[in-house]
PDB file of N, CA and C in Angstrom:
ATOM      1  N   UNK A   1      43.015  12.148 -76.499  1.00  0.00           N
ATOM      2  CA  UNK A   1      43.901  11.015 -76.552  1.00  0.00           C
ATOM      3  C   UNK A   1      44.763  11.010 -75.286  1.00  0.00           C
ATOM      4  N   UNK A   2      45.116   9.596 -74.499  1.00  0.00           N
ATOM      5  CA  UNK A   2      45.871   9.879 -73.309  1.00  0.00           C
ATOM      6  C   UNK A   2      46.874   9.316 -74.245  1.00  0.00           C
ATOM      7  N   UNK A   3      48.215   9.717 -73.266  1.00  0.00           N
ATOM      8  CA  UNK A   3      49.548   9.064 -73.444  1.00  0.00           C
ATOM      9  C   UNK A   3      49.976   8.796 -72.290  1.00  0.00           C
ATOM     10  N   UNK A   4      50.569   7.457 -72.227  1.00  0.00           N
ATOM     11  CA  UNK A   4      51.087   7.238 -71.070  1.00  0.00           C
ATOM     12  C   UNK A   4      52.471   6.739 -71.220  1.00  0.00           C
ATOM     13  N   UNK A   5      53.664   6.936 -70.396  1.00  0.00           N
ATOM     14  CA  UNK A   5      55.073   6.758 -70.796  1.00  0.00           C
ATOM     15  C   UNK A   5      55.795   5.543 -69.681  1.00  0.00           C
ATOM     16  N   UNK A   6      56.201   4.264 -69.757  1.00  0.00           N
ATOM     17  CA  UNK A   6      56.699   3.359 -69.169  1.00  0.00           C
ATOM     18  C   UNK A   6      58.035   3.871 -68.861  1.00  0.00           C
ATOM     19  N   UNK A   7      58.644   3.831 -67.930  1.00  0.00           N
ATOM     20  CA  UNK A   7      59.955   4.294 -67.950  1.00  0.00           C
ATOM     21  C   UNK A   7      60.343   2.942 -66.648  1.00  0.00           C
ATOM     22  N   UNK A   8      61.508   2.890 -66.396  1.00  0.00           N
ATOM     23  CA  UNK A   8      62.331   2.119 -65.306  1.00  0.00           C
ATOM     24  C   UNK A   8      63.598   1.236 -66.394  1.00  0.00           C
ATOM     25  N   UNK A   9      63.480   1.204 -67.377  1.00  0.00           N
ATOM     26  CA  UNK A   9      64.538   0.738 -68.261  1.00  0.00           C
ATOM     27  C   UNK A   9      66.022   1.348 -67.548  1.00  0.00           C
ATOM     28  N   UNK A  10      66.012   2.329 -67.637  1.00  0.00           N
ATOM     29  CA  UNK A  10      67.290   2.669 -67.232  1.00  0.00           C
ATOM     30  C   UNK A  10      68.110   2.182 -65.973  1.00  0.00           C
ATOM     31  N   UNK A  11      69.229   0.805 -66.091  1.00  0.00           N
ATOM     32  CA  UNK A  11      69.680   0.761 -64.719  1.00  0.00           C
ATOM     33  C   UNK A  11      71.255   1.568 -64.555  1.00  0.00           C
ATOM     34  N   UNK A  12      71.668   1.971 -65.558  1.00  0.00           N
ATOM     35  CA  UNK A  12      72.659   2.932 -65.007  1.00  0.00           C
ATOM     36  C   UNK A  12      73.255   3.333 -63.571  1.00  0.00           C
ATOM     37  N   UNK A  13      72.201   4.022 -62.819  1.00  0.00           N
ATOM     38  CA  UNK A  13      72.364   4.289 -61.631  1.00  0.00           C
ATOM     39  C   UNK A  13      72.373   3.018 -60.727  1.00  0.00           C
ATOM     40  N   UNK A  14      71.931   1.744 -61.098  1.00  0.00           N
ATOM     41  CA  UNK A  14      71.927   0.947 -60.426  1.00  0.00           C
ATOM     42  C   UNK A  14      72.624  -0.204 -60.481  1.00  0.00           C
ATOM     43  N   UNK A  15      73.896   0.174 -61.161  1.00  0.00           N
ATOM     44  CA  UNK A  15      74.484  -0.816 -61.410  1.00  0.00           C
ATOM     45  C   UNK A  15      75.706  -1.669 -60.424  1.00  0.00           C
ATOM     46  N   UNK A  16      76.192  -0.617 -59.652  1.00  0.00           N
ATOM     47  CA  UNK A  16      77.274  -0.375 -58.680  1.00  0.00           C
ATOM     48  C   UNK A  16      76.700  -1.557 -57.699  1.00  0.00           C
ATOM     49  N   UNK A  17      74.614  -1.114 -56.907  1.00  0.00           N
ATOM     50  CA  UNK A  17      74.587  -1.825 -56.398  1.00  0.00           C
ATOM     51  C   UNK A  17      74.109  -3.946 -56.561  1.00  0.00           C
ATOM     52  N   UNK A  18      73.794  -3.650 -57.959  1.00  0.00           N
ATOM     53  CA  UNK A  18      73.507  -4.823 -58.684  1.00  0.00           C
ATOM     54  C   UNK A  18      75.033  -5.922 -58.384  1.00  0.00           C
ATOM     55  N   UNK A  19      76.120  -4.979 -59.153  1.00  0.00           N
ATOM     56  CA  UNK A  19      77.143  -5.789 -58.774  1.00  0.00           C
ATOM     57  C   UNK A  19      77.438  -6.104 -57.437  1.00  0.00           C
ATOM     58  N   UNK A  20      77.360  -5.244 -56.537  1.00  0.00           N
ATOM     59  CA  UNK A  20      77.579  -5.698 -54.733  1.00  0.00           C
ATOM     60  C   UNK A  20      76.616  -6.784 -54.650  1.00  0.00           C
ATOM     61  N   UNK A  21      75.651  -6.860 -55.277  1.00  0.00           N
ATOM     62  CA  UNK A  21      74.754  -7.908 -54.661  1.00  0.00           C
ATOM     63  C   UNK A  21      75.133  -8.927 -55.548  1.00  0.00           C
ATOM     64  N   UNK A  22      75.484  -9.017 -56.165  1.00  0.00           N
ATOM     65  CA  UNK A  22      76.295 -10.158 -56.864  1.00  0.00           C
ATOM     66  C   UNK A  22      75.270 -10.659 -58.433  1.00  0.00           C
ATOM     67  N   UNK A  23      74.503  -9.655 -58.538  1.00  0.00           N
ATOM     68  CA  UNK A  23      73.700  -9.851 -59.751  1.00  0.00           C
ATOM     69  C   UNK A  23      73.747  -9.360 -60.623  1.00  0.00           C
ATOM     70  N   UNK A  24      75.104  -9.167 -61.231  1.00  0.00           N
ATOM     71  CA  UNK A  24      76.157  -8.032 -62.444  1.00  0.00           C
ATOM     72  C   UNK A  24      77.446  -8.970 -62.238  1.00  0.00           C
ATOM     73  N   UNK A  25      77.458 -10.194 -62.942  1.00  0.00           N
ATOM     74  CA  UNK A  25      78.587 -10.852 -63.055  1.00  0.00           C
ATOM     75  C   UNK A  25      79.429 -10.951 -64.199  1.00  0.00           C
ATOM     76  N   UNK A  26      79.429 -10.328 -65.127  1.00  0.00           N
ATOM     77  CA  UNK A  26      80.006  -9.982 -66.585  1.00  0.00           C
ATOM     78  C   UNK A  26      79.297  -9.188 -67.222  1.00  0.00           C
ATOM     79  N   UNK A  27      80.058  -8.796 -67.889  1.00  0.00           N
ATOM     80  CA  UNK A  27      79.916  -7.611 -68.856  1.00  0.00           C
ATOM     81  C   UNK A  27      80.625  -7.918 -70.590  1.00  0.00           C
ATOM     82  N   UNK A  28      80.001  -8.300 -71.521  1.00  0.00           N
ATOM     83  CA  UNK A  28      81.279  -8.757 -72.679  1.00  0.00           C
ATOM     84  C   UNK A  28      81.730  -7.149 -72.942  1.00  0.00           C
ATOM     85  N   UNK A  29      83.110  -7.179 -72.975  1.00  0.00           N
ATOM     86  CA  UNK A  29      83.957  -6.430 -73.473  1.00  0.00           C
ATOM     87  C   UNK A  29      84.415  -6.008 -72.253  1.00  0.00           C
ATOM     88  N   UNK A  30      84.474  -6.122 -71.135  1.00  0.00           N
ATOM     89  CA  UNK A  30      84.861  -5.499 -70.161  1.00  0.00           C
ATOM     90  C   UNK A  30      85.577  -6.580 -69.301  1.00  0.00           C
ATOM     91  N   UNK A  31      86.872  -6.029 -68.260  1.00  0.00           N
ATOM     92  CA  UNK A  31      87.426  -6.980 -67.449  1.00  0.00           C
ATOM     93  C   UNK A  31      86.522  -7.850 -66.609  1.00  0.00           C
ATOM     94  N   UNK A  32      87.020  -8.152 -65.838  1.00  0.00           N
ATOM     95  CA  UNK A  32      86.155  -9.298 -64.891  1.00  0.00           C
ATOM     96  C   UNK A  32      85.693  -8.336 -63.920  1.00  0.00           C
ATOM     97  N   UNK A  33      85.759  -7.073 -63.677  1.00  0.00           N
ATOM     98  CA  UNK A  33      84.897  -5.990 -62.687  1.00  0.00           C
ATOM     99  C   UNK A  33      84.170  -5.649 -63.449  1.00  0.00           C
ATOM    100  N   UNK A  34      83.067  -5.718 -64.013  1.00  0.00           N
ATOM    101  CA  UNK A  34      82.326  -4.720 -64.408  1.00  0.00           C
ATOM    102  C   UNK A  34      82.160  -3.412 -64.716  1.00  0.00           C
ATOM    103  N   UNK A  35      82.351  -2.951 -62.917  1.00  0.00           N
ATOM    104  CA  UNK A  35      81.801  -1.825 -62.359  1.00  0.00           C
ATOM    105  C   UNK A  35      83.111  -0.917 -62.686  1.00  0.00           C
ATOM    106  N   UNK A  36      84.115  -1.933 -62.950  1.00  0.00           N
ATOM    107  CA  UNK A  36      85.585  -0.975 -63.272  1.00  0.00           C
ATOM    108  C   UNK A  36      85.593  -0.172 -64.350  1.00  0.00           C
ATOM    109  N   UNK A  37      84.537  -0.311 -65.214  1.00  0.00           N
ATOM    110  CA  UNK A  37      84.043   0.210 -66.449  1.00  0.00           C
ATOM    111  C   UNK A  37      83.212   1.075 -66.422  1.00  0.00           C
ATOM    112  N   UNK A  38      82.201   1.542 -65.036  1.00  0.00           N
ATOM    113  CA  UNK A  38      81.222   2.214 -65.042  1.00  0.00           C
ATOM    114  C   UNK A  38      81.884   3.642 -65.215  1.00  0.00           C
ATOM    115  N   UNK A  39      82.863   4.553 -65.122  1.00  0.00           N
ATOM    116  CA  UNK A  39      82.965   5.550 -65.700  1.00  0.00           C
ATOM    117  C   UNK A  39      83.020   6.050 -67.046  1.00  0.00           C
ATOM    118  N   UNK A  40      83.297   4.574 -68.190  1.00  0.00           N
ATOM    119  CA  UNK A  40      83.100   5.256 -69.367  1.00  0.00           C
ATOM    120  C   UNK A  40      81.830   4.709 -69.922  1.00  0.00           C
ATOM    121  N   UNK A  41      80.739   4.555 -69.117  1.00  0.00           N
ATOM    122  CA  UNK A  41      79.674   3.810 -69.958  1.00  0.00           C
ATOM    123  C   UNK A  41      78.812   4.697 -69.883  1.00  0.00           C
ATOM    124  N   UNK A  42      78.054   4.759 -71.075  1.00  0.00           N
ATOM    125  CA  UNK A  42      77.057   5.609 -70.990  1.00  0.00           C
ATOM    126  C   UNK A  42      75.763   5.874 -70.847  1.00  0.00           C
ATOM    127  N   UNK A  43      75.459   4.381 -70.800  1.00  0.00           N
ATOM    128  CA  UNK A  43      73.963   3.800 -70.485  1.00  0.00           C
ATOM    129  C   UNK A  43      73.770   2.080 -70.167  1.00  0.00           C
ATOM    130  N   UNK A  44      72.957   1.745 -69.706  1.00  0.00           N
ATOM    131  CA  UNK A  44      72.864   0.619 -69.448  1.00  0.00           C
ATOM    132  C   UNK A  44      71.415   0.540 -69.109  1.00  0.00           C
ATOM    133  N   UNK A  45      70.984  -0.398 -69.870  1.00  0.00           N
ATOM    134  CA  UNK A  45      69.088  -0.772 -70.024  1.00  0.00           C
ATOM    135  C   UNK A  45      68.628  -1.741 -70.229  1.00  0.00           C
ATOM    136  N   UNK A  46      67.619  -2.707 -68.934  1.00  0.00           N
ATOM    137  CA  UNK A  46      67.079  -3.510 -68.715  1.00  0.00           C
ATOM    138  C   UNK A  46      65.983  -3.775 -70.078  1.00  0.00           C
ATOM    139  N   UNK A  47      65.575  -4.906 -70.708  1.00  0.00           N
ATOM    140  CA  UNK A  47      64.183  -4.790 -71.309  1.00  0.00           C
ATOM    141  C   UNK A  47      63.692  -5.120 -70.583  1.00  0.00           C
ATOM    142  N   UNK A  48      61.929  -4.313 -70.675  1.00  0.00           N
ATOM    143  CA  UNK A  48      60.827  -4.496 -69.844  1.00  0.00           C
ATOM    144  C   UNK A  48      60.188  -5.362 -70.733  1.00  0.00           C
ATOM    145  N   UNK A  49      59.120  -6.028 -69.913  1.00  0.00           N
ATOM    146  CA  UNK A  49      57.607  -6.988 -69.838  1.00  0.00           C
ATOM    147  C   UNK A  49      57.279  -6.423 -70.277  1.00  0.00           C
ATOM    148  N   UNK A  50      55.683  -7.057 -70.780  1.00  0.00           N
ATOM    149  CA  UNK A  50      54.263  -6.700 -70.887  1.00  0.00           C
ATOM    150  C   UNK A  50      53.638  -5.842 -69.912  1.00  0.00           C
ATOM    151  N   UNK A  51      54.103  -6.188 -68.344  1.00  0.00           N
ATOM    152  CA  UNK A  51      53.047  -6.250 -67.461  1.00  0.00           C
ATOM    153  C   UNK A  51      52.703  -4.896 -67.329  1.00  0.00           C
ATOM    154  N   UNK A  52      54.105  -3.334 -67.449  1.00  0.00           N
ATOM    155  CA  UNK A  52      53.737  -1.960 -67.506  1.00  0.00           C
ATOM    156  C   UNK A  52      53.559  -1.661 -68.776  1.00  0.00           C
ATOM    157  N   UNK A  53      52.911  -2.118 -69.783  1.00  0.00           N
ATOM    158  CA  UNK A  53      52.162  -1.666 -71.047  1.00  0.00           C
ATOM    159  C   UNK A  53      51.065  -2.088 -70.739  1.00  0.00           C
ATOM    160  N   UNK A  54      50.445  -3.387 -70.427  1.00  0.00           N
ATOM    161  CA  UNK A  54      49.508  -3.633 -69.942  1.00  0.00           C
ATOM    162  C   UNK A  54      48.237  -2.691 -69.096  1.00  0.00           C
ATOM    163  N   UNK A  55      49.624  -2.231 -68.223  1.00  0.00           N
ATOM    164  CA  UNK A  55      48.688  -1.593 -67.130  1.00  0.00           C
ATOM    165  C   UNK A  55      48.613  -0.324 -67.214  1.00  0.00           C
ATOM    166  N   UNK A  56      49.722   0.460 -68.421  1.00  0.00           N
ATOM    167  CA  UNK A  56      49.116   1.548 -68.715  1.00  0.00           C
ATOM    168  C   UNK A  56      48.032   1.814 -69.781  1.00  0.00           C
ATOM    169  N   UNK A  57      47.658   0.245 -70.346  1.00  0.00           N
ATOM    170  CA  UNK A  57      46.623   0.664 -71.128  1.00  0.00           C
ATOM    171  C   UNK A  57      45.065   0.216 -70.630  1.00  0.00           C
ATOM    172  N   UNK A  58      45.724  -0.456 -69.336  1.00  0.00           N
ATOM    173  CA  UNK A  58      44.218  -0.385 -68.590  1.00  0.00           C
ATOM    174  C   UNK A  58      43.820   0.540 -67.600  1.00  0.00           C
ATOM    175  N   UNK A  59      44.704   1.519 -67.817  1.00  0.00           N
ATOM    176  CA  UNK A  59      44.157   2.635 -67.221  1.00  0.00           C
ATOM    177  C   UNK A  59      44.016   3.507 -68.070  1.00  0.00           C
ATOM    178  N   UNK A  60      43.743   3.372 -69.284  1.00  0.00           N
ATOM    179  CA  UNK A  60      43.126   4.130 -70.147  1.00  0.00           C
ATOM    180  C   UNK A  60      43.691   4.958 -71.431  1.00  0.00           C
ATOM    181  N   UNK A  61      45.020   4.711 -71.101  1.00  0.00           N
ATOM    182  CA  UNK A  61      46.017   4.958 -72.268  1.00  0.00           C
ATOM    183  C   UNK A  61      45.751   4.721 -73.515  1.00  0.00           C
ATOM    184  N   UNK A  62      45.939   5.458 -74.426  1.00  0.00           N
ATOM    185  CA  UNK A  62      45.693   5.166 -76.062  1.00  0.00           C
ATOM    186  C   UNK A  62      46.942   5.101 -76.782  1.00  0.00           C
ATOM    187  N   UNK A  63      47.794   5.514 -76.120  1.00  0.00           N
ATOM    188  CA  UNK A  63      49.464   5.491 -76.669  1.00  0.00           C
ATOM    189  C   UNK A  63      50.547   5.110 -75.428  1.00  0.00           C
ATOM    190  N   UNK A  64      51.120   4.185 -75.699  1.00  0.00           N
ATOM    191  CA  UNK A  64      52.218   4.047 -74.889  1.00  0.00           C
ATOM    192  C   UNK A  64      53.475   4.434 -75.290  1.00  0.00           C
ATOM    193  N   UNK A  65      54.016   4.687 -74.404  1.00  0.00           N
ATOM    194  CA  UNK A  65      55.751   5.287 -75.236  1.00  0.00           C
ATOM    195  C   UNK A  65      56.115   5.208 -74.068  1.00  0.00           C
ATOM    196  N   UNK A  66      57.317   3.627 -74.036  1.00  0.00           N
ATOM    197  CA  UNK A  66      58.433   2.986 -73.630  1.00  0.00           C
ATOM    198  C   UNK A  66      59.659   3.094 -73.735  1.00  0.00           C
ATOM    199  N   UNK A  67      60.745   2.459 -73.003  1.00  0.00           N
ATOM    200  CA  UNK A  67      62.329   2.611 -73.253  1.00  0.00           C
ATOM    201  C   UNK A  67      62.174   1.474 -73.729  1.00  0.00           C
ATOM    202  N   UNK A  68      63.178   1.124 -73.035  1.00  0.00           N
ATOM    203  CA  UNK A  68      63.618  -0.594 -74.044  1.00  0.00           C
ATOM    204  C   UNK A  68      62.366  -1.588 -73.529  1.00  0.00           C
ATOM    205  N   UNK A  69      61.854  -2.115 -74.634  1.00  0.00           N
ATOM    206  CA  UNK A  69      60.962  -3.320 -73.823  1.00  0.00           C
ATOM    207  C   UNK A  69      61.698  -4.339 -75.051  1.00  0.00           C
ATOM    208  N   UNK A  70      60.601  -5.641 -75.026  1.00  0.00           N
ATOM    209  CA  UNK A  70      60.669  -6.585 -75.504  1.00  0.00           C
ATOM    210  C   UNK A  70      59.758  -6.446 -76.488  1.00  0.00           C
ATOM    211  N   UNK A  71      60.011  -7.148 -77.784  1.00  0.00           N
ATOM    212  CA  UNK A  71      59.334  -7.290 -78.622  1.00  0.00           C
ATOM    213  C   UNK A  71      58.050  -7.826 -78.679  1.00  0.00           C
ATOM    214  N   UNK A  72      58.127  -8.711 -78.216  1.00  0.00           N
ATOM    215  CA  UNK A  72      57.115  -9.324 -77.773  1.00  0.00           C
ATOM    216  C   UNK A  72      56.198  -8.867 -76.733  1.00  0.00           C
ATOM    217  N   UNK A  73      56.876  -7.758 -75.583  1.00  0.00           N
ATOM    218  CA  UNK A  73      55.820  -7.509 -74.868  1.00  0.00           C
ATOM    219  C   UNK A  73      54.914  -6.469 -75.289  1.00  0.00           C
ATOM    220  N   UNK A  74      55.385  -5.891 -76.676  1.00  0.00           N
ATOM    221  CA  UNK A  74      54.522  -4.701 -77.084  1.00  0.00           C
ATOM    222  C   UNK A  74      53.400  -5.480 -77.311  1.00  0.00           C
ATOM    223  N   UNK A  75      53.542  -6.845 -77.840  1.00  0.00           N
ATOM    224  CA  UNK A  75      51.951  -7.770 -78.921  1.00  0.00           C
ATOM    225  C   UNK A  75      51.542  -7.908 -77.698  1.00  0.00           C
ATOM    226  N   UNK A  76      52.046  -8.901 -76.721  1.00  0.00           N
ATOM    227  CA  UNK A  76      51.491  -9.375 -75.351  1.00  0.00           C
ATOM    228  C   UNK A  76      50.410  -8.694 -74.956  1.00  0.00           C
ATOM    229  N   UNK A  77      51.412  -7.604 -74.473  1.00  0.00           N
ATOM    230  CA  UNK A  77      50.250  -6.250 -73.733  1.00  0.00           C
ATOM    231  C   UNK A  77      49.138  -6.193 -74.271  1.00  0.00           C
ATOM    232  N   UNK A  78      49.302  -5.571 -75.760  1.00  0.00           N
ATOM    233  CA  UNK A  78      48.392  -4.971 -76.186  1.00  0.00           C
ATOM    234  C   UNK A  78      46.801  -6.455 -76.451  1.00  0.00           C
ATOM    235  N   UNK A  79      47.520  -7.614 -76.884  1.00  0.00           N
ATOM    236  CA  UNK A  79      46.116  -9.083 -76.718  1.00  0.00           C
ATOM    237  C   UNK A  79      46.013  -9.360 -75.426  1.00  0.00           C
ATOM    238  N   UNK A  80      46.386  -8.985 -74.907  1.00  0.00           N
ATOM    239  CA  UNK A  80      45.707  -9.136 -73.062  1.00  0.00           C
ATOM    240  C   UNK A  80      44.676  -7.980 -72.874  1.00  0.00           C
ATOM    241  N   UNK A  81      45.165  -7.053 -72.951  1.00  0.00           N
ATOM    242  CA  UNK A  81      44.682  -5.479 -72.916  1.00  0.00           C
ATOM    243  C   UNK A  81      43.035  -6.234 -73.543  1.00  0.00           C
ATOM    244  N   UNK A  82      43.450  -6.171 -74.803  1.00  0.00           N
ATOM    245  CA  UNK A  82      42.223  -6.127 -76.054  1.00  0.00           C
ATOM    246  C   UNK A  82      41.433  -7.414 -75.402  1.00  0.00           C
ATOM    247  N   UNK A  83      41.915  -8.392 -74.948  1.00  0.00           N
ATOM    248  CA  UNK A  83      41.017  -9.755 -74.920  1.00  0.00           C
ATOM    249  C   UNK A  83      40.725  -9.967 -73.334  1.00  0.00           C
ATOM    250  N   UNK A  84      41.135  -8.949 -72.378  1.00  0.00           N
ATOM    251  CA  UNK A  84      41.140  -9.193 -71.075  1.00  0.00           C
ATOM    252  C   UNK A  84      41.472 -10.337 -70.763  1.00  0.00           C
ATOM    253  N   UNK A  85      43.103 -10.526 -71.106  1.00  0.00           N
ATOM    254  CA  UNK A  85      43.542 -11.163 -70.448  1.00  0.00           C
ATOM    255  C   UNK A  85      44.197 -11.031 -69.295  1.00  0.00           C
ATOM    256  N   UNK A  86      44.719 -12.104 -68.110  1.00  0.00           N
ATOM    257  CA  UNK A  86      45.506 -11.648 -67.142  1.00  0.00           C
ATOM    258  C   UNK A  86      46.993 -12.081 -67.686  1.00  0.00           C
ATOM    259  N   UNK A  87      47.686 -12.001 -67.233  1.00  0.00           N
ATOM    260  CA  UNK A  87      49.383 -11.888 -67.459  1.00  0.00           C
ATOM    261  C   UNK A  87      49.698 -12.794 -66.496  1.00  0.00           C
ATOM    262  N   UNK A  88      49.014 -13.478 -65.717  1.00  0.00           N
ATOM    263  CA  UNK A  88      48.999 -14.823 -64.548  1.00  0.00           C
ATOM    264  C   UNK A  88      48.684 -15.635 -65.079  1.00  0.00           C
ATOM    265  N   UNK A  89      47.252 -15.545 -66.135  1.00  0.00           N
ATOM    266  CA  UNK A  89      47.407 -17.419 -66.758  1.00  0.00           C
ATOM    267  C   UNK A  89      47.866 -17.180 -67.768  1.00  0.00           C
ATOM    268  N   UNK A  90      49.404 -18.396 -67.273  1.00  0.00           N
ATOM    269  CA  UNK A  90      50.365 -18.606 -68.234  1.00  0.00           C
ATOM    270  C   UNK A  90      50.257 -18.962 -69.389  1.00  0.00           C
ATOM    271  N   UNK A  91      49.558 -19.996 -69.579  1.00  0.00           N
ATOM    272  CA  UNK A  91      49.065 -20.734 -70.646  1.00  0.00           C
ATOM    273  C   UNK A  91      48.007 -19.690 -71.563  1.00  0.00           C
ATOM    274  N   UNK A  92      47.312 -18.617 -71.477  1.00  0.00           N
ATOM    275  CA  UNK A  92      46.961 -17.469 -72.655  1.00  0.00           C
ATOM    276  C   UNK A  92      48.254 -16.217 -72.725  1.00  0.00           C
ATOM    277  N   UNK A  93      49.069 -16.205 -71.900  1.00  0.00           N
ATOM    278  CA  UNK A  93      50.491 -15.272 -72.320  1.00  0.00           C
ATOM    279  C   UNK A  93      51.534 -16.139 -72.861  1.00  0.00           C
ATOM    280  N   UNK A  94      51.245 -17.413 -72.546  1.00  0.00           N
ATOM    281  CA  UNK A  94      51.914 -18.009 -73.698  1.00  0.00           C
ATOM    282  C   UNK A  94      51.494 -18.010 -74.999  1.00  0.00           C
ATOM    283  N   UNK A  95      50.785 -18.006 -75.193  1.00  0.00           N
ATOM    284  CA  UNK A  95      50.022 -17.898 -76.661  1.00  0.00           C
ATOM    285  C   UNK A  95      49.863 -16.550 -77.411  1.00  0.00           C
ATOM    286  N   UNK A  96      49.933 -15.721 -76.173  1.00  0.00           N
ATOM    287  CA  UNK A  96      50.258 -14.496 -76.590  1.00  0.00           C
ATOM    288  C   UNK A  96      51.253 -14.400 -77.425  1.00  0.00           C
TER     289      UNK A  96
END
């Protein structure tokens, strides 16, 4: 059995520069800095796509084990995977 593990959820470390770039503009519960908060926070996590479940199960994976994804991208993945689909035509990941 392979296992393969998605990871990049975690932006923690990347939050400082998210806000400099101006793409961390609120936070609910926190002042109007954000980042003024980053010493008592203890995590902070993007949900992922389909597209790295996808591609770890077309490389042969039988188990995936993810951080935060989307609900939806667990089904996605896996009827693309199964039906060879691509994740480019929109119109069968929509239906996904």
């Amino acid at each position: 059995m392979k296992i393969a593990t998605v990871v990049g959820d975690d932006i923690l470390p990347q939050l400082a520069d998210l806000s400099s770039a101006g793409l961390l503009t609120s936070m609910d519960g926190l002042d109007s800095d954000p980042i003024a908060a980053l010493p008592q926070m203890s995590f902070a996590n993007a949900y992922l796509g389909a597209r790295p479940i996808l591609d770890a199960l077309n490389t042969g994976a039988d188990v995936v084990l993810t951080g935060r994804s989307t609900d939806t991208a667990q089904y996605l993945a896996a009827a693309a995977h199964g039906l060879g689909w691509s994740l480019d035509d929109l119109d069968k990941a929509a239906h996904g």
